[in-house]
Protein backbone atom coordinates (compact mmCIF):
# COMPACT_ATOMS: atom_id res chain seq x y z
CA UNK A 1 -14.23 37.73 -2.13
CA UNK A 2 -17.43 36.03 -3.16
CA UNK A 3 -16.87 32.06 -3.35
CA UNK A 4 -19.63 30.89 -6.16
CA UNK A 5 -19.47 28.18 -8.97
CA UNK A 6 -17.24 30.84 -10.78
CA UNK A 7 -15.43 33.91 -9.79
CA UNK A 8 -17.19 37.43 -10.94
CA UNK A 9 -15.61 38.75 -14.03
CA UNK A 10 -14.01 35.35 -15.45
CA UNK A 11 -13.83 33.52 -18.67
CA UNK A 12 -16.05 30.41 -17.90
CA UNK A 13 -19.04 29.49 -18.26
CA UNK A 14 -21.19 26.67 -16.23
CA UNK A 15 -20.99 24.68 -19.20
CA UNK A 16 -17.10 25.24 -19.15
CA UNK A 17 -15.96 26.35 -15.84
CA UNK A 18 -13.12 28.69 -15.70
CA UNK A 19 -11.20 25.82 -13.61
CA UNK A 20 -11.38 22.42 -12.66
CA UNK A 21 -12.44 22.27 -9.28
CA UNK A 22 -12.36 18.02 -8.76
CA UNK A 23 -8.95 18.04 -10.30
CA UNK A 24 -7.61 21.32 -8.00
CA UNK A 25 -8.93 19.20 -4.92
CA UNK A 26 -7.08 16.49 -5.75
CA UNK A 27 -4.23 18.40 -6.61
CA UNK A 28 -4.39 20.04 -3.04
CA UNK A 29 -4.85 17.41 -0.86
CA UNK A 30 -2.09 15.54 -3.02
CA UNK A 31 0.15 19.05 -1.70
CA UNK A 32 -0.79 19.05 1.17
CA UNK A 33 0.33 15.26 2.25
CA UNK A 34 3.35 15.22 0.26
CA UNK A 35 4.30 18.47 2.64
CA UNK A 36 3.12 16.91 5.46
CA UNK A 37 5.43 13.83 4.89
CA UNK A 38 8.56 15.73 3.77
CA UNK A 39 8.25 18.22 6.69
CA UNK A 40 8.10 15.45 9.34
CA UNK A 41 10.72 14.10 7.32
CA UNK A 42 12.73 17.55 8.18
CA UNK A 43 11.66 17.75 11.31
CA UNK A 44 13.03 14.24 12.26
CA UNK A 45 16.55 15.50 10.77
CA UNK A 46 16.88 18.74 12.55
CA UNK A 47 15.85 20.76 9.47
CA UNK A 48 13.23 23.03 11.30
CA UNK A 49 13.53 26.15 8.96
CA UNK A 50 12.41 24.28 5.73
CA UNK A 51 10.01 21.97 7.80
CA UNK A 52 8.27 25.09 9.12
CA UNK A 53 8.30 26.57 5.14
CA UNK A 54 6.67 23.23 4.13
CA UNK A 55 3.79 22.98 6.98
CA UNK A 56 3.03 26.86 5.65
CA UNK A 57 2.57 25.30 2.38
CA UNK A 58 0.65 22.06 3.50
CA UNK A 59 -1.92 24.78 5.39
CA UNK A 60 -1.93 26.86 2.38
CA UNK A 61 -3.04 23.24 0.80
CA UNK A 62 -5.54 22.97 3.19
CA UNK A 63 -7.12 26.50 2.64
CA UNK A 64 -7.08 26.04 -0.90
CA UNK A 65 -8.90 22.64 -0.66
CA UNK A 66 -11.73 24.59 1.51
CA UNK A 67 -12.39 27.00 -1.36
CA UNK A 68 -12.33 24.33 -4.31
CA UNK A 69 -15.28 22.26 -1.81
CA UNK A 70 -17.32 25.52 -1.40
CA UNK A 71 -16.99 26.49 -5.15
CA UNK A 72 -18.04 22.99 -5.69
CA UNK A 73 -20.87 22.94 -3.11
CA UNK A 74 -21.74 26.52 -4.82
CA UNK A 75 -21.99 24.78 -8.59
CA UNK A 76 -23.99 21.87 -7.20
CA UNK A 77 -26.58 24.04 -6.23
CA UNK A 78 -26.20 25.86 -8.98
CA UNK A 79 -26.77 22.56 -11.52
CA UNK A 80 -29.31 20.92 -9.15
CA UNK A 81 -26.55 17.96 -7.82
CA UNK A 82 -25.55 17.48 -11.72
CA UNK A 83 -22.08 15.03 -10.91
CA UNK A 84 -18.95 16.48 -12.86
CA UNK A 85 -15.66 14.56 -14.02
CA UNK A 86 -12.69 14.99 -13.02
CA UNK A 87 -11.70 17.27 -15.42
CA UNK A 88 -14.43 19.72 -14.73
């Protein structure tokens, strides 16, 4: 899979991205603590089986945050280092 400003074949434009990338970052790396915490959390409690389900969702945080910042790296380029809101 290609990792651009936009995936092949979608809606968006680069005027109106097809989704946005600051806000899915932040999004992730909100995941990906708040899994982190509560699987420590379970850990520390003896729940192992749901701590273990919760760090493969905090590294399933972590691999989505990787895409969003090469998609974003990918539109910077592709805008000449035009800055975007969050929503976009």
């Amino acid at each position: 899979m290609p990792i651009g400003a936009q995936p092949p074949g979608r809606r968006g434009t680069v005027e109106e991205p097809y989704s946005p990338l600051n806000l899915r970052l932040i999004l992730a790396a909100f995941g990906f603590v708040v899994c982190t915490v509560l699987a420590v959390l379970l850990f520390r409690t003896g729940w192992t089986v749901p701590g273990w389900l919760l760090l493969a969702w905090a590294l399933v945080a972590v691999v989505d945050m990787i895409v969003v910042q090469l998609r974003r790296r990918a539109r910077r380029r592709a805008e000449s280092g035009r800055d975007h809101s969050l929503f976009e």
